[in-house]
C-alpha atoms as a PDB file:
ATOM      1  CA  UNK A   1      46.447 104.736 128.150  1.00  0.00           C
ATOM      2  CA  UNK A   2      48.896 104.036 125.208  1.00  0.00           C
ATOM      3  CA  UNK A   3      48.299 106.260 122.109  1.00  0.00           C
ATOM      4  CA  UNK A   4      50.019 106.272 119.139  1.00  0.00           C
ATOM      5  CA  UNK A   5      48.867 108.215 116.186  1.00  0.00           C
ATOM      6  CA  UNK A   6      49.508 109.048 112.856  1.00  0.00           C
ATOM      7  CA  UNK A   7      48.668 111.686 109.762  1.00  0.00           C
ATOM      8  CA  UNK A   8      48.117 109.970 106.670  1.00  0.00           C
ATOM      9  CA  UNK A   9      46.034 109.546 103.825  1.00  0.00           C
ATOM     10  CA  UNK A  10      43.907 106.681 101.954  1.00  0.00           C
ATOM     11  CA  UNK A  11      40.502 107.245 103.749  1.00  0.00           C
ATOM     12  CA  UNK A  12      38.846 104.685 101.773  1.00  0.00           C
ATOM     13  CA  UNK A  13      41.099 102.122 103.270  1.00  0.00           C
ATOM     14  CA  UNK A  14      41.469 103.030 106.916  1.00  0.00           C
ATOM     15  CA  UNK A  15      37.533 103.130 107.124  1.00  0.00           C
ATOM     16  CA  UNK A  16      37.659  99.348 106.064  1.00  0.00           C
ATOM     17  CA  UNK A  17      40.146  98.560 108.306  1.00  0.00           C
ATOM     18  CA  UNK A  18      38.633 100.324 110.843  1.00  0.00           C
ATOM     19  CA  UNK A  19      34.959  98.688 110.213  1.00  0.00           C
ATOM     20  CA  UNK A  20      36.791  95.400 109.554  1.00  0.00           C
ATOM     21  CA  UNK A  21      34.460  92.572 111.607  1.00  0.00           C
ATOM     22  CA  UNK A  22      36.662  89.716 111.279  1.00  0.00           C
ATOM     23  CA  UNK A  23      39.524  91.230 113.486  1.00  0.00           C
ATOM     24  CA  UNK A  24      37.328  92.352 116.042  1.00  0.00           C
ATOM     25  CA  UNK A  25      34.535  91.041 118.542  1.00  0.00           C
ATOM     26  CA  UNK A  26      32.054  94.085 118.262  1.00  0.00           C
ATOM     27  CA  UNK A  27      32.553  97.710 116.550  1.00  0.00           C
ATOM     28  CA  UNK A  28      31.133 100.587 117.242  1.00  0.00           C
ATOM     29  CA  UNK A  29      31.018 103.902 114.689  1.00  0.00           C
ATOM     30  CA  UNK A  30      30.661 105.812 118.590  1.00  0.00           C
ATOM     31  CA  UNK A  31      30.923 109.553 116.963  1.00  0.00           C
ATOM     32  CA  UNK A  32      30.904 111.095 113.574  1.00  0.00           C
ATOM     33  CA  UNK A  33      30.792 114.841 114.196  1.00  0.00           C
ATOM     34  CA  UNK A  34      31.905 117.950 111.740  1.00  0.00           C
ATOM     35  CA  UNK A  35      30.871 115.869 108.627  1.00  0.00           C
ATOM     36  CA  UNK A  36      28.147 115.989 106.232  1.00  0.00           C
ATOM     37  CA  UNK A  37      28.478 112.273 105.983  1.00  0.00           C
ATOM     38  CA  UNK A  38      26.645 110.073 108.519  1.00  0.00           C
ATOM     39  CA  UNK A  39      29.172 107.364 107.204  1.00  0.00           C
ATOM     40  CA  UNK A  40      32.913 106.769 107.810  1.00  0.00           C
ATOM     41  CA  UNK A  41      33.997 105.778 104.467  1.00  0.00           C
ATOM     42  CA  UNK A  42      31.454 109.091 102.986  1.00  0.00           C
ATOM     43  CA  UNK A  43      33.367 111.166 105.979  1.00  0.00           C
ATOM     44  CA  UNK A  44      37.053 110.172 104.741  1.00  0.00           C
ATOM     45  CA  UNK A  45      36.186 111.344 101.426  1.00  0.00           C
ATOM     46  CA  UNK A  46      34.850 114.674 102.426  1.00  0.00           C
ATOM     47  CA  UNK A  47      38.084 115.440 104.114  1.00  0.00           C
ATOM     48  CA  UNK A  48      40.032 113.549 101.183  1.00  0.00           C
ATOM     49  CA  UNK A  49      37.752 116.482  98.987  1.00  0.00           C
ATOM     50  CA  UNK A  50      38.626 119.048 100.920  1.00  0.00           C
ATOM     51  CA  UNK A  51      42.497 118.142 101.121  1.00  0.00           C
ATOM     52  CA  UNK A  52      42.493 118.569  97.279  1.00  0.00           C
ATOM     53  CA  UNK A  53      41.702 122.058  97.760  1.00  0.00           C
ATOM     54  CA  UNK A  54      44.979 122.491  99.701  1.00  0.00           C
ATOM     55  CA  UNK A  55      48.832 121.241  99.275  1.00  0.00           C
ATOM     56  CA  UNK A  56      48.018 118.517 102.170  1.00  0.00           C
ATOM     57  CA  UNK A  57      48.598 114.882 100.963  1.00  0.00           C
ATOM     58  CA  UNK A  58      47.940 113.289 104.906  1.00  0.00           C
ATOM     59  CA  UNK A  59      44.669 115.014 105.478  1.00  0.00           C
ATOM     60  CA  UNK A  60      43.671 112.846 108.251  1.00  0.00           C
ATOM     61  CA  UNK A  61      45.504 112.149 111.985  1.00  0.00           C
ATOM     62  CA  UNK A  62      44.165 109.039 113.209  1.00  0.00           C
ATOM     63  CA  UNK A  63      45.109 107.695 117.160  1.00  0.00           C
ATOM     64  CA  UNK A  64      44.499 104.505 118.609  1.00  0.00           C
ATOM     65  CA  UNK A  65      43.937 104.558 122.461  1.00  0.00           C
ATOM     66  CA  UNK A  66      44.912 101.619 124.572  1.00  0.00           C
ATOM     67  CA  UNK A  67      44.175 100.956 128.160  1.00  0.00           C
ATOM     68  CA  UNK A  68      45.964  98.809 130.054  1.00  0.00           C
ATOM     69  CA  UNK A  69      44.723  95.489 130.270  1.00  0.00           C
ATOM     70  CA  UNK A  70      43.859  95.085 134.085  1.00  0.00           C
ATOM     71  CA  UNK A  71      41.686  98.566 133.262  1.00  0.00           C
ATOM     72  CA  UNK A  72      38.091  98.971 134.035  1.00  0.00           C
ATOM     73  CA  UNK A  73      37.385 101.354 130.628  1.00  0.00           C
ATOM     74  CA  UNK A  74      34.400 103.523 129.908  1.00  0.00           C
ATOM     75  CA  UNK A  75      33.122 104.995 127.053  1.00  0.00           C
ATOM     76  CA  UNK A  76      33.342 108.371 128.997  1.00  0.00           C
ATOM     77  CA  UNK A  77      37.076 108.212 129.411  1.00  0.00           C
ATOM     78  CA  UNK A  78      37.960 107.911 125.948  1.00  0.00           C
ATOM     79  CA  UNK A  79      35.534 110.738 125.321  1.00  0.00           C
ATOM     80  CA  UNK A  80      37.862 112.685 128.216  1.00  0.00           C
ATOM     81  CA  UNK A  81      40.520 111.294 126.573  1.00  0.00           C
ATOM     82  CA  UNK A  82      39.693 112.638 122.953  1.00  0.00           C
ATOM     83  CA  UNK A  83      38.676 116.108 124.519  1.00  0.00           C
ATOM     84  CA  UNK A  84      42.495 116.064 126.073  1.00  0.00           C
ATOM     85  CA  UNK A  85      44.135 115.408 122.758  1.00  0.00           C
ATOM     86  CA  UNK A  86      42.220 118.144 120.969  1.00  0.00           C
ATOM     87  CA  UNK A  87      43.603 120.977 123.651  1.00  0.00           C
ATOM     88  CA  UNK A  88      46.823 119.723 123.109  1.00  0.00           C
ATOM     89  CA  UNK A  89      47.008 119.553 119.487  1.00  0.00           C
ATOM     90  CA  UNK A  90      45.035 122.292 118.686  1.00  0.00           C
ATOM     91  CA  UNK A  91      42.281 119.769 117.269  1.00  0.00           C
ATOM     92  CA  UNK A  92      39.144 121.584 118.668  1.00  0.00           C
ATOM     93  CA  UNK A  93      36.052 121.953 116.292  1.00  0.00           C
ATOM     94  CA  UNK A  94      37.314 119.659 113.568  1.00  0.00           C
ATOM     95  CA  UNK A  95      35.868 116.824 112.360  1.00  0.00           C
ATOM     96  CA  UNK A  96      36.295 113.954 114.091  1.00  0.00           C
ATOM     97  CA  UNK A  97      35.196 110.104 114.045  1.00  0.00           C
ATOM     98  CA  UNK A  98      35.470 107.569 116.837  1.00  0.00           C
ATOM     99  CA  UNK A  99      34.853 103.796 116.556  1.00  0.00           C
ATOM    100  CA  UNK A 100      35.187 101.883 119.409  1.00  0.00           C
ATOM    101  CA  UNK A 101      36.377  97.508 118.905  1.00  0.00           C
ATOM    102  CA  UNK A 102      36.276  95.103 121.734  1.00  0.00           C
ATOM    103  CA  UNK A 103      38.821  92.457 120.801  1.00  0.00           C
ATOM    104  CA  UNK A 104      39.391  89.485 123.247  1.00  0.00           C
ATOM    105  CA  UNK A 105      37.144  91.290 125.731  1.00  0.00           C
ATOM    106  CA  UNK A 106      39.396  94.203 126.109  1.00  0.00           C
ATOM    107  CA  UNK A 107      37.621  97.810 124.716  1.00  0.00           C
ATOM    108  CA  UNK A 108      39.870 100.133 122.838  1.00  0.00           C
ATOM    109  CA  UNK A 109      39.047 103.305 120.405  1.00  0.00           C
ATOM    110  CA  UNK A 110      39.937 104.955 117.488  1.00  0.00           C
ATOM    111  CA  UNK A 111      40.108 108.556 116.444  1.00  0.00           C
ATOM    112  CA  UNK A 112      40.132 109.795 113.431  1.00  0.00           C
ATOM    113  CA  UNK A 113      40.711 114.060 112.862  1.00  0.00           C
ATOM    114  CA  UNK A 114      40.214 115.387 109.873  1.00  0.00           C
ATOM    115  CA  UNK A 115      43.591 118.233 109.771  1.00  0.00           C
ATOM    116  CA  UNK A 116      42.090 120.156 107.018  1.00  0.00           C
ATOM    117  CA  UNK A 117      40.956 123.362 108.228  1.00  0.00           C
ATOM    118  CA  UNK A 118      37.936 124.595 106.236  1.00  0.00           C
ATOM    119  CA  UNK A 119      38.256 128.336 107.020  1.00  0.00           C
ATOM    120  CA  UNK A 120      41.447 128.967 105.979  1.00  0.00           C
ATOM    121  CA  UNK A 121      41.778 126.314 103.509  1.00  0.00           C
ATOM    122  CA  UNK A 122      45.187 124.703 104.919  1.00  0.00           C
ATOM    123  CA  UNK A 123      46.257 122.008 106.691  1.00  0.00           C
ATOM    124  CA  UNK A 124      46.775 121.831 110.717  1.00  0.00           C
ATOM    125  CA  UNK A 125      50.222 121.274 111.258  1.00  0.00           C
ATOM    126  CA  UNK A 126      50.844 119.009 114.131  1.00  0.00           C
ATOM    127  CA  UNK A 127      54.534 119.786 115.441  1.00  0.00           C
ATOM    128  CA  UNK A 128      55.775 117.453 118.203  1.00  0.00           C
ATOM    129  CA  UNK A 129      52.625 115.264 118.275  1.00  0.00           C
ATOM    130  CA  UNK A 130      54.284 112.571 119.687  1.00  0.00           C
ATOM    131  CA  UNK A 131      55.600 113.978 122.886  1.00  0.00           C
ATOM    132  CA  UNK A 132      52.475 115.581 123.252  1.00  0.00           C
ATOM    133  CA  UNK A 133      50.226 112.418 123.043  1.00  0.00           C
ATOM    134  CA  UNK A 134      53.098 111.276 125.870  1.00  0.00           C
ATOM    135  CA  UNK A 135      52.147 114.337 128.053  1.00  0.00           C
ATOM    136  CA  UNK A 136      48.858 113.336 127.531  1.00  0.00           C
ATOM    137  CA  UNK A 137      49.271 109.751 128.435  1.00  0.00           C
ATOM    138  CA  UNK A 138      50.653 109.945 131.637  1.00  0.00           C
ATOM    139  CA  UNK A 139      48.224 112.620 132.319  1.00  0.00           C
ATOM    140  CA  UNK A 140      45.621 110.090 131.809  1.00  0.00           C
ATOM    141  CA  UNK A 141      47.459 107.078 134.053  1.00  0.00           C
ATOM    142  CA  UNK A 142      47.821 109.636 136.992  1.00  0.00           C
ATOM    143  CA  UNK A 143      44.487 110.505 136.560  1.00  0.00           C
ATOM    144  CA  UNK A 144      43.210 106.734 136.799  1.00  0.00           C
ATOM    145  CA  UNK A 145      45.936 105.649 138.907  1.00  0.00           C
ATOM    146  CA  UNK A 146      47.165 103.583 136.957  1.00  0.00           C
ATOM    147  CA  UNK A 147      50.585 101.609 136.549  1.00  0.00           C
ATOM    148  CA  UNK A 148      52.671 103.791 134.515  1.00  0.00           C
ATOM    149  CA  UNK A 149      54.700 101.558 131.637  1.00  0.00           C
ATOM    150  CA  UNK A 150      58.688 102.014 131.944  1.00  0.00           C
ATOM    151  CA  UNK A 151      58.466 104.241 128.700  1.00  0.00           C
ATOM    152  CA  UNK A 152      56.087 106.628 129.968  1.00  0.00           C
ATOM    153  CA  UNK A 153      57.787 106.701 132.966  1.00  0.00           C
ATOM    154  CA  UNK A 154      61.056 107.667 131.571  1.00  0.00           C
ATOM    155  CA  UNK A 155      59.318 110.261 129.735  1.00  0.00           C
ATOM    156  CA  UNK A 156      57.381 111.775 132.953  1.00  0.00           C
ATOM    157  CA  UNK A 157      60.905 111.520 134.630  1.00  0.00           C
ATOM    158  CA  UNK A 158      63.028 113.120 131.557  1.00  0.00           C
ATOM    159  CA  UNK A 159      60.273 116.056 132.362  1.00  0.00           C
ATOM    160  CA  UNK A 160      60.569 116.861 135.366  1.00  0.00           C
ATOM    161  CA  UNK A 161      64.721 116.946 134.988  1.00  0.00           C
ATOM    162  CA  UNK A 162      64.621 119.413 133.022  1.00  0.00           C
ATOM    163  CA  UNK A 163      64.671 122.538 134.342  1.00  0.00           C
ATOM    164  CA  UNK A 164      64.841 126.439 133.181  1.00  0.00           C
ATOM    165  CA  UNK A 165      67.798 129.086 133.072  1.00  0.00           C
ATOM    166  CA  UNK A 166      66.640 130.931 136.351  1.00  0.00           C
ATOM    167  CA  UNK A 167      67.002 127.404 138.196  1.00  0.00           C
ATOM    168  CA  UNK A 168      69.942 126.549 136.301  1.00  0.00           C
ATOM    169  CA  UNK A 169      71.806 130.409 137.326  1.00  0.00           C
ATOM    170  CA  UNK A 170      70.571 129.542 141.019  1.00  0.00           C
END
């Protein structure tokens, strides 16, 4: 699964692109959990509410997850997939949304973390989230068996080269 993510702000405008029916077949609000808000657009402005609280101008960290396109998707593997991502970062117990589009017949989802965290009033910093998501990714093709792309492949390879002092002294 491809993921790329981002932090950034403007909530109001990611939940219309997100909800946006004319680029997509059928969307799906799947999840909307940690918010008072039972809508996207009313749960980006909590956590744009909260953010003024803090020094945080990117209060959200949204990731797209792509399968491959020969890939027989459920709704439970992106939910594996989310759970994955939120070990990793250190995401667990925040907010979170999910929407779900099928465009041209293929499913893909969206997630959307609020990073502001409300007990200590600060934002989650999210060091390296890149080559984490790319741990994370081939994780998730080995798990599936799928056909790993050449990037994530170089990445999985670049991995396992490396190798620490004792093994380097022996």
């Amino acid at each position: 699964m491809i993921i790329k993510a981002s932090q950034r702000a403007y909530g109001r405008e990611l939940a219309a692109h997100l909800m946006n029916a004319e680029d997509n077949e059928h969307i799906m609000l799947h999840e909307l959990s940690g918010f008072v808000s039972n809508d996207l657009q009313g749960a980006f402005e909590e956590a744009h509410a909260l953010s003024k609280a803090t020094r945080a101008q990117k209060y959200l960290f949204s990731i797209s997850l792509n399968p491959p396109p020969d890939a027989d998707i459920k709704i439970s593997d992106f939910e594996d997939a989310a759970s994955l991502i939120e070990k990793k970062l250190g995401l667990s117990g925040q907010p979170r949304a999910m929407v779900l589009h099928e465009k041209y017949g293929r499913l893909h989802a969206h997630l959307v973390y609020s990073r502001i965290d409300t007990e200590n009033m600060r934002a989650i910093h999210l060091p390296h989230f890149k080559r984490k998501l790319m741990d994370v990714a081939c994780q998730l093709y080995r798990t599936h068996d799928w056909q790993l792309p050449n990037g994530l492949e170089k990445h999985e390879k670049g991995r396992k080269e490396n190798y620490g002092l004792a093994e380097h002294q022996q």
